[in-house]
N, C-alpha and C. Protein backbone atom coordinates (compact mmCIF):
# COMPACT_ATOMS: atom_id res chain seq x y z
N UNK A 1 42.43 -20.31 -34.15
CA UNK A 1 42.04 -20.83 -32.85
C UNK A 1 40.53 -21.02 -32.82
N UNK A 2 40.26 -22.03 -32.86
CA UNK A 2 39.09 -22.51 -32.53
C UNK A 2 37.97 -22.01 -31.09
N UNK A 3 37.15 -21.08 -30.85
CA UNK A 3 36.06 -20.94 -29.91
C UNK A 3 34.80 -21.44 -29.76
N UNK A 4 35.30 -21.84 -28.36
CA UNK A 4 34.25 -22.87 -28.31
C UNK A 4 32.31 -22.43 -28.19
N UNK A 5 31.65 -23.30 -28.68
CA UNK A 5 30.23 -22.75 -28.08
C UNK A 5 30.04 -22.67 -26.78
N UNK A 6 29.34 -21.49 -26.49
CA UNK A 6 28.86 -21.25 -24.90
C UNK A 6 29.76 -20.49 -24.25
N UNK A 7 31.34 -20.19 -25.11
CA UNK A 7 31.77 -18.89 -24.85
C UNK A 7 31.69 -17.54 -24.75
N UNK A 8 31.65 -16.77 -23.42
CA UNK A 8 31.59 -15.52 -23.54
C UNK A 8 32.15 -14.44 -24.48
N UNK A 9 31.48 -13.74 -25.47
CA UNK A 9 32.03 -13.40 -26.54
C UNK A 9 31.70 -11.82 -26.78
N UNK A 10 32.63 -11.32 -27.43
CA UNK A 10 32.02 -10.01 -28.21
C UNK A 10 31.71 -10.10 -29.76
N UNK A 11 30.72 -9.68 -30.01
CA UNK A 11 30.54 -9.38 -31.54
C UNK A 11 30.56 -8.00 -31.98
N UNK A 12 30.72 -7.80 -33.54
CA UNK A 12 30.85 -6.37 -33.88
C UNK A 12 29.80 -6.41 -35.27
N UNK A 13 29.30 -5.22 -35.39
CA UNK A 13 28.43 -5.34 -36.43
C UNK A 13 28.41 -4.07 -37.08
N UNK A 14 28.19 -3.75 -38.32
CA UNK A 14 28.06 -2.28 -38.83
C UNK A 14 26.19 -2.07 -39.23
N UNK A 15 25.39 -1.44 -38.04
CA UNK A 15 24.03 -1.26 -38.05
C UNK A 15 23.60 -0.40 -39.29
N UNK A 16 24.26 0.54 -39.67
CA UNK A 16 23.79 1.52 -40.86
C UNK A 16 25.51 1.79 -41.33
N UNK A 17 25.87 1.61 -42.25
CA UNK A 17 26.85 2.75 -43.23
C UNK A 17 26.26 3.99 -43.44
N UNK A 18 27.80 4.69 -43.67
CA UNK A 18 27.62 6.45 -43.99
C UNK A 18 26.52 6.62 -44.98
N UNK A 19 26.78 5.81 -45.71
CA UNK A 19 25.66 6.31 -46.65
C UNK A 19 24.20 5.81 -46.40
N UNK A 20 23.85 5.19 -45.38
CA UNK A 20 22.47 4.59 -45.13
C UNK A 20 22.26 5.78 -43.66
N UNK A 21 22.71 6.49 -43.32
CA UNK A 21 22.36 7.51 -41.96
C UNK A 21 21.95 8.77 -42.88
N UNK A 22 20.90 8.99 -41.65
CA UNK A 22 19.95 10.05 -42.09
C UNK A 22 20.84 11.82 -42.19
N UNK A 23 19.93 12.18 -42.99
CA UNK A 23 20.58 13.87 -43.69
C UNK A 23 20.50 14.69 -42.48
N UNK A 24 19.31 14.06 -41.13
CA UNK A 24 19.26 15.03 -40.17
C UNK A 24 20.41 14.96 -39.09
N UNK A 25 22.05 15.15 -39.27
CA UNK A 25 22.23 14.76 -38.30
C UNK A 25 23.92 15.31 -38.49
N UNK A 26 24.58 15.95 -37.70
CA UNK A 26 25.87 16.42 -38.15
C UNK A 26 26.73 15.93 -39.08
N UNK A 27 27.48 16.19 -39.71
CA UNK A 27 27.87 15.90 -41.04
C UNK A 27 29.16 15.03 -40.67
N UNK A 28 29.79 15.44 -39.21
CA UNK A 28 31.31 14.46 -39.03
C UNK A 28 30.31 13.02 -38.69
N UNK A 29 28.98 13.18 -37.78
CA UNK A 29 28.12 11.78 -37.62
C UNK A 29 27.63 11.52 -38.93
N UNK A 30 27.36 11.85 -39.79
CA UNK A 30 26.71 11.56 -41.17
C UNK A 30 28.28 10.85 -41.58
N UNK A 31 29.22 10.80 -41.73
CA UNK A 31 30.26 10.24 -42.40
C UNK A 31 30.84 9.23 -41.71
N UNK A 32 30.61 8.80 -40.75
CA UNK A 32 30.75 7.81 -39.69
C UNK A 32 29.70 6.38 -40.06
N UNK A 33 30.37 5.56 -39.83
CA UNK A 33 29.26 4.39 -39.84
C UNK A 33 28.64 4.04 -38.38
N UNK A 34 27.48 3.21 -38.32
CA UNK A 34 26.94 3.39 -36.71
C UNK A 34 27.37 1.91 -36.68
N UNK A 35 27.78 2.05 -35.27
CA UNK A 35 28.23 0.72 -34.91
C UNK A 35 27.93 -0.01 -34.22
N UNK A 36 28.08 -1.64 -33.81
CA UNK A 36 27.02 -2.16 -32.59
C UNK A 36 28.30 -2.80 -32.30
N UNK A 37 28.35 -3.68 -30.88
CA UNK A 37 29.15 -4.15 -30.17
C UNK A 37 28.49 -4.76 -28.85
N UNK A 38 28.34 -6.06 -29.11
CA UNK A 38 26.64 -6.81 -28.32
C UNK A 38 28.25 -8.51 -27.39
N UNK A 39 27.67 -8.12 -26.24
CA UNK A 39 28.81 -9.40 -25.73
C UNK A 39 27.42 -10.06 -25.20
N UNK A 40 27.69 -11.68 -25.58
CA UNK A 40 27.09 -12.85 -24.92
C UNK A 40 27.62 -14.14 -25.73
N UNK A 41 26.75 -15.11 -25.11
CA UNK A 41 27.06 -16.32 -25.20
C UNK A 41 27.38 -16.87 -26.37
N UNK A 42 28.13 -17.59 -27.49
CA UNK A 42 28.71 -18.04 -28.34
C UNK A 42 27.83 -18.94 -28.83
N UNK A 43 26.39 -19.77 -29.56
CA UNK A 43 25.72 -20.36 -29.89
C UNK A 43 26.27 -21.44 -30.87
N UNK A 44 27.42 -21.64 -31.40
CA UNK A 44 28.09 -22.57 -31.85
C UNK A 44 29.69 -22.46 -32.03
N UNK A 45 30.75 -23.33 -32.48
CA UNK A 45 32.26 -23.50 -32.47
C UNK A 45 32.03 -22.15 -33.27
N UNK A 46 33.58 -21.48 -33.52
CA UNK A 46 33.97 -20.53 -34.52
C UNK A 46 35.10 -20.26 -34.21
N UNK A 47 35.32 -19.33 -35.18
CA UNK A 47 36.54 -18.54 -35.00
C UNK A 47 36.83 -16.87 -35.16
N UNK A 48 38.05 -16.65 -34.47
CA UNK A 48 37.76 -15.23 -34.55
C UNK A 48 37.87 -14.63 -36.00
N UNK A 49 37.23 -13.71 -36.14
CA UNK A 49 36.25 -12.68 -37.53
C UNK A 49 35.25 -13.61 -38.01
N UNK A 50 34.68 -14.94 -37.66
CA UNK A 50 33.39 -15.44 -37.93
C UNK A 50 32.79 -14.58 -38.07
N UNK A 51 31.13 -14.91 -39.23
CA UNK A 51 30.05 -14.21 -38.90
C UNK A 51 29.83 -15.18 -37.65
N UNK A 52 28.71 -14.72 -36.75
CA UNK A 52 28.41 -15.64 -35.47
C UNK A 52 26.89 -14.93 -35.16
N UNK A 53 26.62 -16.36 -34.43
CA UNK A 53 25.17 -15.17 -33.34
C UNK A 53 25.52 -15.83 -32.21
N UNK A 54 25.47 -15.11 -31.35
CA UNK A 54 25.10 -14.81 -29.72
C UNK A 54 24.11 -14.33 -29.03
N UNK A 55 24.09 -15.58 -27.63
CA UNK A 55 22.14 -14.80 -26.94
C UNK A 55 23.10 -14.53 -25.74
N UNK A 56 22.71 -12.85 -25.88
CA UNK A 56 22.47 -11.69 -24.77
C UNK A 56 22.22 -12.42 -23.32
N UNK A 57 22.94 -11.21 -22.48
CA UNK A 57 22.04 -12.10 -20.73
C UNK A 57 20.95 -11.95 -20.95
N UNK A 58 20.14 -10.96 -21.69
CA UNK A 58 18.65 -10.60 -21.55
C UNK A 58 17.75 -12.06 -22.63
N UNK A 59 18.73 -12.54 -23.19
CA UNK A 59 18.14 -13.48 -24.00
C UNK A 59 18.16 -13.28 -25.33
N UNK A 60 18.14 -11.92 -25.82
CA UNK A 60 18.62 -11.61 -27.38
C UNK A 60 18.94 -11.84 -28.11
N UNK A 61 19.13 -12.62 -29.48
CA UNK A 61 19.75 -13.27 -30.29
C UNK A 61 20.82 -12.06 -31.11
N UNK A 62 21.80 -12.15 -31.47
CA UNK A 62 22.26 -10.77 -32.35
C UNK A 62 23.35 -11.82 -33.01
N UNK A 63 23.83 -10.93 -34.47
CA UNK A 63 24.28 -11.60 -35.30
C UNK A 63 25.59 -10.54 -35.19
N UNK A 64 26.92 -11.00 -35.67
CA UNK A 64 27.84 -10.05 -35.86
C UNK A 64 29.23 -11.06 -36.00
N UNK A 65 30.10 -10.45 -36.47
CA UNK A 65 31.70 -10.86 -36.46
C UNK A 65 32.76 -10.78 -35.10
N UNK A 66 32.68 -12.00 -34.99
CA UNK A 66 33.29 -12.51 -33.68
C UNK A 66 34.54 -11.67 -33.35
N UNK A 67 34.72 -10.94 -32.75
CA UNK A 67 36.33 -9.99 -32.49
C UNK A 67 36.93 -10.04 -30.91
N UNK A 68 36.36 -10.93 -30.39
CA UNK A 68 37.09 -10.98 -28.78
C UNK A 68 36.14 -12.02 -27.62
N UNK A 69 37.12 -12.57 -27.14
CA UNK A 69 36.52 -13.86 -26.49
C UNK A 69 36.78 -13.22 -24.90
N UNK A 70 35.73 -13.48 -23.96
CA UNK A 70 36.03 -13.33 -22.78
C UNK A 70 36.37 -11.80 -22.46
N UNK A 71 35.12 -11.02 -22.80
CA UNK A 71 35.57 -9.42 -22.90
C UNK A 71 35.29 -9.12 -21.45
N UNK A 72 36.14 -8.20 -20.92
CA UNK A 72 35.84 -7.65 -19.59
C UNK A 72 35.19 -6.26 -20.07
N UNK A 73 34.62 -5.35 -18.93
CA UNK A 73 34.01 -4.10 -18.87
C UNK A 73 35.10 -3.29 -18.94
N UNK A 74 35.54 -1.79 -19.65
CA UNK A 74 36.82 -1.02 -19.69
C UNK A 74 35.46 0.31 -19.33
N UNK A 75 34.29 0.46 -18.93
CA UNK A 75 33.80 1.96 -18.75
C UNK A 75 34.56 2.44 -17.44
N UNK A 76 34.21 3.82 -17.93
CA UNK A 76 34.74 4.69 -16.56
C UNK A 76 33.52 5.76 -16.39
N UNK A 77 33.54 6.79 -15.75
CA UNK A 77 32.70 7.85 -15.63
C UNK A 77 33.45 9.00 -15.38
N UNK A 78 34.73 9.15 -16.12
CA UNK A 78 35.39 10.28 -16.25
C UNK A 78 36.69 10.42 -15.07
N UNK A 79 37.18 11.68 -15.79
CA UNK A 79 38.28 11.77 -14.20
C UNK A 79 37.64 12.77 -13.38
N UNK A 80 37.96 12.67 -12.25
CA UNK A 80 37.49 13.94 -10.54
C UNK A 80 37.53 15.18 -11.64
N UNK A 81 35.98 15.56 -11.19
CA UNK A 81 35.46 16.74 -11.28
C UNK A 81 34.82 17.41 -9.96
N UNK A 82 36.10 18.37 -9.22
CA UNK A 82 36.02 18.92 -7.96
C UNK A 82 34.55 19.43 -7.16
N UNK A 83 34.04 20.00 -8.88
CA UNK A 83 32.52 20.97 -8.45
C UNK A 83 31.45 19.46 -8.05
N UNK A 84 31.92 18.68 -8.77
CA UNK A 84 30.79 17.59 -8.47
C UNK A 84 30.63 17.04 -7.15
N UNK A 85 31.75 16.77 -6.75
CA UNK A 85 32.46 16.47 -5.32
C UNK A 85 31.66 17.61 -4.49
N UNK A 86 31.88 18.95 -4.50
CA UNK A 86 30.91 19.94 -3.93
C UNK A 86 29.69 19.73 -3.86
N UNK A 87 28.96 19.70 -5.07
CA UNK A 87 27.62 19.62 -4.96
C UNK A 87 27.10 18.18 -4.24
N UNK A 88 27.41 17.09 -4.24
CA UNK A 88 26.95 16.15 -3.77
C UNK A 88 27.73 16.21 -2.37
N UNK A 89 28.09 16.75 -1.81
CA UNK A 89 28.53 17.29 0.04
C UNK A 89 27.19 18.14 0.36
N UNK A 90 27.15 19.51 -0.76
CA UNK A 90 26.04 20.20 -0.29
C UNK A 90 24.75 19.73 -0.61
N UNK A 91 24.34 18.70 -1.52
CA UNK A 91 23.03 17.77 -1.23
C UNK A 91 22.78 17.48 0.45
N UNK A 92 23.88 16.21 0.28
CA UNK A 92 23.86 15.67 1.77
C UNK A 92 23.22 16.56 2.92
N UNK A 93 24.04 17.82 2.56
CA UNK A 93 23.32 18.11 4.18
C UNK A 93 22.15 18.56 3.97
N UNK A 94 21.38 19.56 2.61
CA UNK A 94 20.35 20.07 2.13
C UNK A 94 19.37 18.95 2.82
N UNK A 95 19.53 17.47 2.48
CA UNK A 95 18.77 16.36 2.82
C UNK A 95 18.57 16.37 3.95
N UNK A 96 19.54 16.21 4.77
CA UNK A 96 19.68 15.59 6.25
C UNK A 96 19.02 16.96 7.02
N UNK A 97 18.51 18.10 6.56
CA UNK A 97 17.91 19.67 6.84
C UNK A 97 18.74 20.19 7.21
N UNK A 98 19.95 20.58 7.11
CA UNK A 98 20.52 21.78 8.08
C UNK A 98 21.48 22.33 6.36
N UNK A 99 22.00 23.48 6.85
CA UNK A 99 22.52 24.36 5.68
C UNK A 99 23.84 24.54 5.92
């Protein structure tokens, strides 16, 4: 399948291999490769696992292997943590002055 230029895209890239990461640094992260994963604009036709470059919203140029067209956001910030829920009630009022 052919993608077109000026498509919203993800790229994937391998920044350092296991063996190019530094000795200072836990040994399950020392055996890991570091990874990048940069979404923007599609700068010419391709296809998916192309090498490709794409410019960033910020304007960025980055190079990588095309793996997904039209990526949505999947973050979260965890599931309900009750104490947190607490403490940001007892901010509020700390703020507003009363105890």
């Amino acid at each position: 399948m052919q993608i077109k230029k000026g498509e919203w895209v993800k790229v994937h890239n391998i920044v350092l291999t296991s063996k190019e990461r530094t000795a200072n640094i836990p040994e399950d992260t020392k055996a890991t490769d570091l990874e990048m994963w940069v979404k923007g604009t599609l700068l010419s036709d391709a296809k998916m696992g192309d090498k490709v470059e794409v410019e960033t919203i910020t304007g960025r140029k980055v190079s990588g292997t095309l793996v997904e067209v039209a990526p949505s956001y999947s973050h979260s910030f965890g599931k309900h943590v009750p104490e947190l829920l607490k403490i940001g009630q007892d901010l509020r009022k700390i703020l507003a002055g009363s105890k």
